[in-house]
PDB file of N, CA and C in Angstrom:
ATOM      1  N   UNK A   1      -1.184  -2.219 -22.403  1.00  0.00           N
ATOM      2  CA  UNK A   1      -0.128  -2.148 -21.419  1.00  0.00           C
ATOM      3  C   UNK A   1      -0.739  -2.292 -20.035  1.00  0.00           C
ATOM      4  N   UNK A   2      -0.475  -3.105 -19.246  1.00  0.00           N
ATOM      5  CA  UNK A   2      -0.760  -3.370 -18.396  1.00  0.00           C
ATOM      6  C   UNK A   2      -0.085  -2.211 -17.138  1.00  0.00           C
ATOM      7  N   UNK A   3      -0.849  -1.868 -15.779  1.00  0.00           N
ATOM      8  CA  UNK A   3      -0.406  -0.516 -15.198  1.00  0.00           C
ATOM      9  C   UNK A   3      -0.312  -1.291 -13.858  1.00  0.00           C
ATOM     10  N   UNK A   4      -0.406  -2.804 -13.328  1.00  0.00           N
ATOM     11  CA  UNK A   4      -0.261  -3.036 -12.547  1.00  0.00           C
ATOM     12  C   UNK A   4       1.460  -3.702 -11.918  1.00  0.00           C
ATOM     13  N   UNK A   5       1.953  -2.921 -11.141  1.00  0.00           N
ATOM     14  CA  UNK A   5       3.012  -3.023 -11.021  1.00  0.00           C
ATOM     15  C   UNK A   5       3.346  -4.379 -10.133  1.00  0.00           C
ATOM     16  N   UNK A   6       2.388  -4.268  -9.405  1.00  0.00           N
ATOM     17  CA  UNK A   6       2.822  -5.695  -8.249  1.00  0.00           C
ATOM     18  C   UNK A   6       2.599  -6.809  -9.235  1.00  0.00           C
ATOM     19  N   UNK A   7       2.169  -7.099 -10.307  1.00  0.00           N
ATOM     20  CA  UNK A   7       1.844  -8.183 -11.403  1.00  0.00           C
ATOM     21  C   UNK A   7       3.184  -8.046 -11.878  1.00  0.00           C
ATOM     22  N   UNK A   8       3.505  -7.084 -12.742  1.00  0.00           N
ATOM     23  CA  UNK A   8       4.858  -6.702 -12.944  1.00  0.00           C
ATOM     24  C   UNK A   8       6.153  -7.116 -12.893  1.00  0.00           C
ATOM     25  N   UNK A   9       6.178  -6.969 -11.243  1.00  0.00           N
ATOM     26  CA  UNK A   9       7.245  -7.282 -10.584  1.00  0.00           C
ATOM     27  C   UNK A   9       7.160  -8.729 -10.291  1.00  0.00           C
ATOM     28  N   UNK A  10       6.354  -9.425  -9.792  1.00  0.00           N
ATOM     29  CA  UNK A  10       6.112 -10.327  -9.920  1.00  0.00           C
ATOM     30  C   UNK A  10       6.215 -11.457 -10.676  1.00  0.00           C
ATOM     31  N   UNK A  11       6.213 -10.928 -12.311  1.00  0.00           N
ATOM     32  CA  UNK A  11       6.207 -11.563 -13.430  1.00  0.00           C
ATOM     33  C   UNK A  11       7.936 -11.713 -13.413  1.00  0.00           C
ATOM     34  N   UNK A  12       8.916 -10.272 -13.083  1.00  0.00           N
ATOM     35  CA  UNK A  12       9.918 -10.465 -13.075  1.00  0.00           C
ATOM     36  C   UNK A  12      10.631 -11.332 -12.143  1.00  0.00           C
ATOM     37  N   UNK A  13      10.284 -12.174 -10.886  1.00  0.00           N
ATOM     38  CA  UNK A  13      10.058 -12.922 -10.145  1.00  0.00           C
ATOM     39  C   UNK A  13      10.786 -14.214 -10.685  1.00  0.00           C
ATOM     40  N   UNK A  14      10.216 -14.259 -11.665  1.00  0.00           N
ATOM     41  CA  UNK A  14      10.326 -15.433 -12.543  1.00  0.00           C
ATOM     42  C   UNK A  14      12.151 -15.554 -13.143  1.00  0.00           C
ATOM     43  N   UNK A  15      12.476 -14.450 -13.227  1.00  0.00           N
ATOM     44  CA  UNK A  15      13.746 -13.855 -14.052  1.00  0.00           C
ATOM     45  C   UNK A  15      14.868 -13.798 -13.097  1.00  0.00           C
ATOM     46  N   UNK A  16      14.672 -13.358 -12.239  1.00  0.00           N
ATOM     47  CA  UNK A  16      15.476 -13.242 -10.471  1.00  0.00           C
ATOM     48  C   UNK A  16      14.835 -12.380  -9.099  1.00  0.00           C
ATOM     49  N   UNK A  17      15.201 -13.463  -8.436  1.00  0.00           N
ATOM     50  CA  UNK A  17      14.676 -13.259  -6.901  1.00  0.00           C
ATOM     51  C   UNK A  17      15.256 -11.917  -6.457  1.00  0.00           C
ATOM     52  N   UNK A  18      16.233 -11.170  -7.508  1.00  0.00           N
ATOM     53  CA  UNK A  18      17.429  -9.994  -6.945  1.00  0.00           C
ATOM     54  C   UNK A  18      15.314  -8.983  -6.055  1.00  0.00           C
ATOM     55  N   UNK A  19      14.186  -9.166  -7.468  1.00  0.00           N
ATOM     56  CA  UNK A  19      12.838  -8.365  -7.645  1.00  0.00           C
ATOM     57  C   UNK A  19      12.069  -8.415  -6.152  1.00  0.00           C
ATOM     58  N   UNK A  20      12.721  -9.374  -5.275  1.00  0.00           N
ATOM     59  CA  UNK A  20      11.383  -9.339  -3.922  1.00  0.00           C
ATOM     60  C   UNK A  20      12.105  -8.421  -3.307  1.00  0.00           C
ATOM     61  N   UNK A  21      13.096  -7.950  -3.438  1.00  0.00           N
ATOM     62  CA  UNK A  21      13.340  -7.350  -2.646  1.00  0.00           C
ATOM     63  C   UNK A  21      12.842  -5.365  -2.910  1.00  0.00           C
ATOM     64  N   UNK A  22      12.354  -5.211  -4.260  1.00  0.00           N
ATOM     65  CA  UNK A  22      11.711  -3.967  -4.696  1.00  0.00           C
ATOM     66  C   UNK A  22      10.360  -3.795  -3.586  1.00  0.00           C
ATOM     67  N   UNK A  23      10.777  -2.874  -3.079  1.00  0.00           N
ATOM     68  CA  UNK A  23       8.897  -2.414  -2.119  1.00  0.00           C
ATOM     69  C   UNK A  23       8.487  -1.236  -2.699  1.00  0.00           C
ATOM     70  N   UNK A  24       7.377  -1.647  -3.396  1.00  0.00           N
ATOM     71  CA  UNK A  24       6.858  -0.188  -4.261  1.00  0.00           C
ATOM     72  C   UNK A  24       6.059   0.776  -3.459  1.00  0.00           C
ATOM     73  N   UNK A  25       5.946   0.463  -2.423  1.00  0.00           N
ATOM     74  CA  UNK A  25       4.975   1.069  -1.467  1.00  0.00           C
ATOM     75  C   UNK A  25       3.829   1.609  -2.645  1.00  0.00           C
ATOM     76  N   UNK A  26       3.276   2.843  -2.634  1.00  0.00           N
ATOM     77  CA  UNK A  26       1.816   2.711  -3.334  1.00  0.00           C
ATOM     78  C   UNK A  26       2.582   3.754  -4.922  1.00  0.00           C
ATOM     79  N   UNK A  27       3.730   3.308  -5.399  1.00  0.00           N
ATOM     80  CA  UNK A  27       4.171   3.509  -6.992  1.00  0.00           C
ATOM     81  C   UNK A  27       2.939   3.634  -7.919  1.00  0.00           C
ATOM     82  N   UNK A  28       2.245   2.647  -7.585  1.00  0.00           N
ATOM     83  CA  UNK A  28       1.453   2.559  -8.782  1.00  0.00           C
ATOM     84  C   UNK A  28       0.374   3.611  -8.796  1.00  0.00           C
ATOM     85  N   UNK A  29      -0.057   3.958  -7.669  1.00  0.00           N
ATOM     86  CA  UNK A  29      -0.855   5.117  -7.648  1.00  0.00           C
ATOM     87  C   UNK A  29      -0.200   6.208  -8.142  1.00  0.00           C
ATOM     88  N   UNK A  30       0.696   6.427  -7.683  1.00  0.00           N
ATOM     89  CA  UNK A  30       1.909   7.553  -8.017  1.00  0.00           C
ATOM     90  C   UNK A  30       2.244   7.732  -9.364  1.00  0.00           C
ATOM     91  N   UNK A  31       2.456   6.589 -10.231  1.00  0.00           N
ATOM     92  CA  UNK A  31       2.534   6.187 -11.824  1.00  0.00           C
ATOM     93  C   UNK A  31       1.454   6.686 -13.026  1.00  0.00           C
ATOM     94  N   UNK A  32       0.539   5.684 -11.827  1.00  0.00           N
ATOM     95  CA  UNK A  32      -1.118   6.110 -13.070  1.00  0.00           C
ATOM     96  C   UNK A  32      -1.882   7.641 -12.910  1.00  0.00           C
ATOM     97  N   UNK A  33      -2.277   7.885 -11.471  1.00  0.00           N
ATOM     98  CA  UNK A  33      -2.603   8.651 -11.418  1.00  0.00           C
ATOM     99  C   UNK A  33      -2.306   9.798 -11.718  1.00  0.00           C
ATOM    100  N   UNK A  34      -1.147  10.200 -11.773  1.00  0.00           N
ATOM    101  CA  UNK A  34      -0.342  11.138 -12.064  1.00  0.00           C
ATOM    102  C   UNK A  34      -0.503  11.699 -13.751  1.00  0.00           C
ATOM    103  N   UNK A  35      -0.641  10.640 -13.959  1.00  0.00           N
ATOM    104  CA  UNK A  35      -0.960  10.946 -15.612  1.00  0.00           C
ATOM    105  C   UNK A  35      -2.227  11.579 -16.553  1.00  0.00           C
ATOM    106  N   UNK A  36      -3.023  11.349 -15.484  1.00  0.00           N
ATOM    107  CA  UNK A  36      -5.159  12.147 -15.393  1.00  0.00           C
ATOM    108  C   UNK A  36      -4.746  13.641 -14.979  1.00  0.00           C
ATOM    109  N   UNK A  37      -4.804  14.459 -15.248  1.00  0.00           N
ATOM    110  CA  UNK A  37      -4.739  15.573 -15.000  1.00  0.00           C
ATOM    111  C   UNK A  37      -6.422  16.350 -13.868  1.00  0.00           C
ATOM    112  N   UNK A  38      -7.718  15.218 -14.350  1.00  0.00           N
ATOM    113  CA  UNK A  38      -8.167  15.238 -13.310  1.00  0.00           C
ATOM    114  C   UNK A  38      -8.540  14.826 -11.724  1.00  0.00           C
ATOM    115  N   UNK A  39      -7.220  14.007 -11.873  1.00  0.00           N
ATOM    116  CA  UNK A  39      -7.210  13.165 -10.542  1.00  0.00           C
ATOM    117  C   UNK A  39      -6.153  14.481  -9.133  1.00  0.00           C
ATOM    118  N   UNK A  40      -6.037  15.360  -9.841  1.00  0.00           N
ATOM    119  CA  UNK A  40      -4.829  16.378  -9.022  1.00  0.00           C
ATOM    120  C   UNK A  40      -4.091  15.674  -8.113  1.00  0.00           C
ATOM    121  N   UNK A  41      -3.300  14.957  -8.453  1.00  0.00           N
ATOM    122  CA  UNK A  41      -1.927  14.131  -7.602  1.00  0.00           C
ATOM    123  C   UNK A  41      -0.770  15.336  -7.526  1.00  0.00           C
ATOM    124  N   UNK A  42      -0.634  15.824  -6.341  1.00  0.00           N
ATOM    125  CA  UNK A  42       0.430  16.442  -5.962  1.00  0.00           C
ATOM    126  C   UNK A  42       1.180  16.131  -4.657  1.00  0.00           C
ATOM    127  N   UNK A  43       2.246  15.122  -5.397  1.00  0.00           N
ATOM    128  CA  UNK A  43       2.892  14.689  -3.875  1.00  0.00           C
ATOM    129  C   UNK A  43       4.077  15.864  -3.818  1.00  0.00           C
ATOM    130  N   UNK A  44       4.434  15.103  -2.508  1.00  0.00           N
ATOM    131  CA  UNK A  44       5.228  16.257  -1.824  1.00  0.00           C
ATOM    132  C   UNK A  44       6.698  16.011  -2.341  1.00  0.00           C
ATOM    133  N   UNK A  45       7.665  16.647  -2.373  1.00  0.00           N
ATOM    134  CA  UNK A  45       8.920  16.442  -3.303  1.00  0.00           C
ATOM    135  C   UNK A  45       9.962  15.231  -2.649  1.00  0.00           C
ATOM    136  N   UNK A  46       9.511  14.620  -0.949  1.00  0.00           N
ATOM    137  CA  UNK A  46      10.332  13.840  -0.548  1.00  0.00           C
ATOM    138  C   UNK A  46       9.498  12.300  -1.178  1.00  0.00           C
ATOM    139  N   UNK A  47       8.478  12.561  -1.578  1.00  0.00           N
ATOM    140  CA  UNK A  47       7.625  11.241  -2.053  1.00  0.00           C
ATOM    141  C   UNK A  47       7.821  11.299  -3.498  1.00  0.00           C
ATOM    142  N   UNK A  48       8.023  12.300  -4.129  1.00  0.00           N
ATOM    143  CA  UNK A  48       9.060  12.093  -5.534  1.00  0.00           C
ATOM    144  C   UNK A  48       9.983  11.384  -5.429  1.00  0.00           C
ATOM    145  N   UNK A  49      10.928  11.615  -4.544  1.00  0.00           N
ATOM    146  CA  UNK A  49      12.503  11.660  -4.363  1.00  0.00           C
ATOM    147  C   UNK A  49      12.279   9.927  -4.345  1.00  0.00           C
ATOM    148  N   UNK A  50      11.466   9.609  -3.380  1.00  0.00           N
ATOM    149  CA  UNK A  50      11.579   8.071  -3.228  1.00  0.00           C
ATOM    150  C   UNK A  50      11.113   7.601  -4.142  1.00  0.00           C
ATOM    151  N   UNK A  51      10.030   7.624  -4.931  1.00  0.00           N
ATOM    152  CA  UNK A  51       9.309   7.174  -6.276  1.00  0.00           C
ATOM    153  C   UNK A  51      10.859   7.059  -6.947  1.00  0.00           C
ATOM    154  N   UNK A  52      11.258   7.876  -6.931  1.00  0.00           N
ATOM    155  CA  UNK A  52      12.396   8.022  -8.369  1.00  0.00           C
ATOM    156  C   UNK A  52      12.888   7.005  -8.175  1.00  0.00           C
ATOM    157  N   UNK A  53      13.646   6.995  -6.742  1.00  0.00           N
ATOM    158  CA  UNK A  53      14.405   6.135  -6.362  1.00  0.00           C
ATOM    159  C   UNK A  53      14.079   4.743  -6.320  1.00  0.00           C
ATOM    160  N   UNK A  54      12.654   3.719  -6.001  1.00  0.00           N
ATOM    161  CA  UNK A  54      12.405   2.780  -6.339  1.00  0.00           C
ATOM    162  C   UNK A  54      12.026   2.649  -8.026  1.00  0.00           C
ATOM    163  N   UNK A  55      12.020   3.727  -8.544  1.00  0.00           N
ATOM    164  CA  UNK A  55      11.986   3.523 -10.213  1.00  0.00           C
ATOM    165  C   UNK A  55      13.198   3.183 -10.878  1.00  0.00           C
ATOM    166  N   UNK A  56      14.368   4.013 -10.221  1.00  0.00           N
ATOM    167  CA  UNK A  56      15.308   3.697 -10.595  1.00  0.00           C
ATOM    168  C   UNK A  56      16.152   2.299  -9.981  1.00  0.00           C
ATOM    169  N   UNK A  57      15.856   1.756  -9.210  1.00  0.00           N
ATOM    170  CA  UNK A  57      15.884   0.775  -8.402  1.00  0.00           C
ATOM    171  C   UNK A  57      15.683  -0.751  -9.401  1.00  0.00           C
ATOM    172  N   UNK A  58      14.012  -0.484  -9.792  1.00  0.00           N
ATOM    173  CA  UNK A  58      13.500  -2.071 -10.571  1.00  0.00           C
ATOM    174  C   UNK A  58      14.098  -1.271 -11.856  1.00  0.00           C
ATOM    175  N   UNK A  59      14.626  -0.808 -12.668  1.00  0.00           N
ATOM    176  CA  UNK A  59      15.394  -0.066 -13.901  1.00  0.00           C
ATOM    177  C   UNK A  59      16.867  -0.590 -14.058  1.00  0.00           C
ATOM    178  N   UNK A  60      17.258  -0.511 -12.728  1.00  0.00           N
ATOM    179  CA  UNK A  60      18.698  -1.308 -12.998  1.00  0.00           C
ATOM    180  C   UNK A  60      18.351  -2.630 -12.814  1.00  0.00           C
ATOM    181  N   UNK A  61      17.406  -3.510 -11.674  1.00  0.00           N
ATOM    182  CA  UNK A  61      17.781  -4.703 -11.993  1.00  0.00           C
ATOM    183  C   UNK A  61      17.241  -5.328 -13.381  1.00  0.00           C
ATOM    184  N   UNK A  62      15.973  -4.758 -13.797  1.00  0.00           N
ATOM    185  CA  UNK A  62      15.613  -5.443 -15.079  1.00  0.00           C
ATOM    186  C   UNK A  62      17.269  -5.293 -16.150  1.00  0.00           C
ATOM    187  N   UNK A  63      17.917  -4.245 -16.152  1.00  0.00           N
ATOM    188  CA  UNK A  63      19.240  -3.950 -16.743  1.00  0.00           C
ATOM    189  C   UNK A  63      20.291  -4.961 -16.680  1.00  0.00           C
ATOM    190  N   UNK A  64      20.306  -5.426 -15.398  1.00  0.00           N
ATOM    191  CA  UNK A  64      21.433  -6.092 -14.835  1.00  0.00           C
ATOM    192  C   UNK A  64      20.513  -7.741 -15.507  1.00  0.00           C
ATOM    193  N   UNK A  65      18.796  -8.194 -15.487  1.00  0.00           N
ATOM    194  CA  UNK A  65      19.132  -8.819 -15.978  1.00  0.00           C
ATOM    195  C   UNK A  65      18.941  -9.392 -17.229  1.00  0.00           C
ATOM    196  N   UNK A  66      18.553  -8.582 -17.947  1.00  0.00           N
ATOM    197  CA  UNK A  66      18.694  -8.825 -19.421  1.00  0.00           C
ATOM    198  C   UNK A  66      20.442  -8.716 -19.957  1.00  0.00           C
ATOM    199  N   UNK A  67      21.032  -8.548 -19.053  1.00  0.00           N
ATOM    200  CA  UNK A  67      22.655  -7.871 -19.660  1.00  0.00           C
ATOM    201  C   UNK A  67      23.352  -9.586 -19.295  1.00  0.00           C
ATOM    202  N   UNK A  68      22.509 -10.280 -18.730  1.00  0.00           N
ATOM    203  CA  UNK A  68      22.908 -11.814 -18.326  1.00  0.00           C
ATOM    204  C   UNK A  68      22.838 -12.918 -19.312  1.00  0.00           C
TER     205      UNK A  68
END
């Protein structure tokens, strides 16, 4: 599985342009790291809030376009 998101998105690129408009700002750090328990990633709950929110963001459009 590949953990690079800007490849990712990118790849979805291909599928619809709705994807340039996703700014992951640094997601992917936020994604992987988070998952090492020795890397201690503790963001602050408004840098959750936005993570979620660009997660949930590329979640609906991949939704919207496989539903095409």
């Amino acid at each position: 599985m590949d953990h690079n998101l800007d490849l990712l998105i990118h790849s979805c690129l291909a599928h619809s342009q709705e994807f340039a408009r996703i700014d992951l700002k640094n997601l992917e750090d936020f994604a992987v790291r988070g998952r090492y328990p020795h890397d201690l990633l503790q963001p602050e709950a408004t840098e959750t809030r936005e993570f979620l929110q660009i997660a949930e963001s590329v979640k609906t459009l991949v939704l919207e376009s496989i539903s095409r």
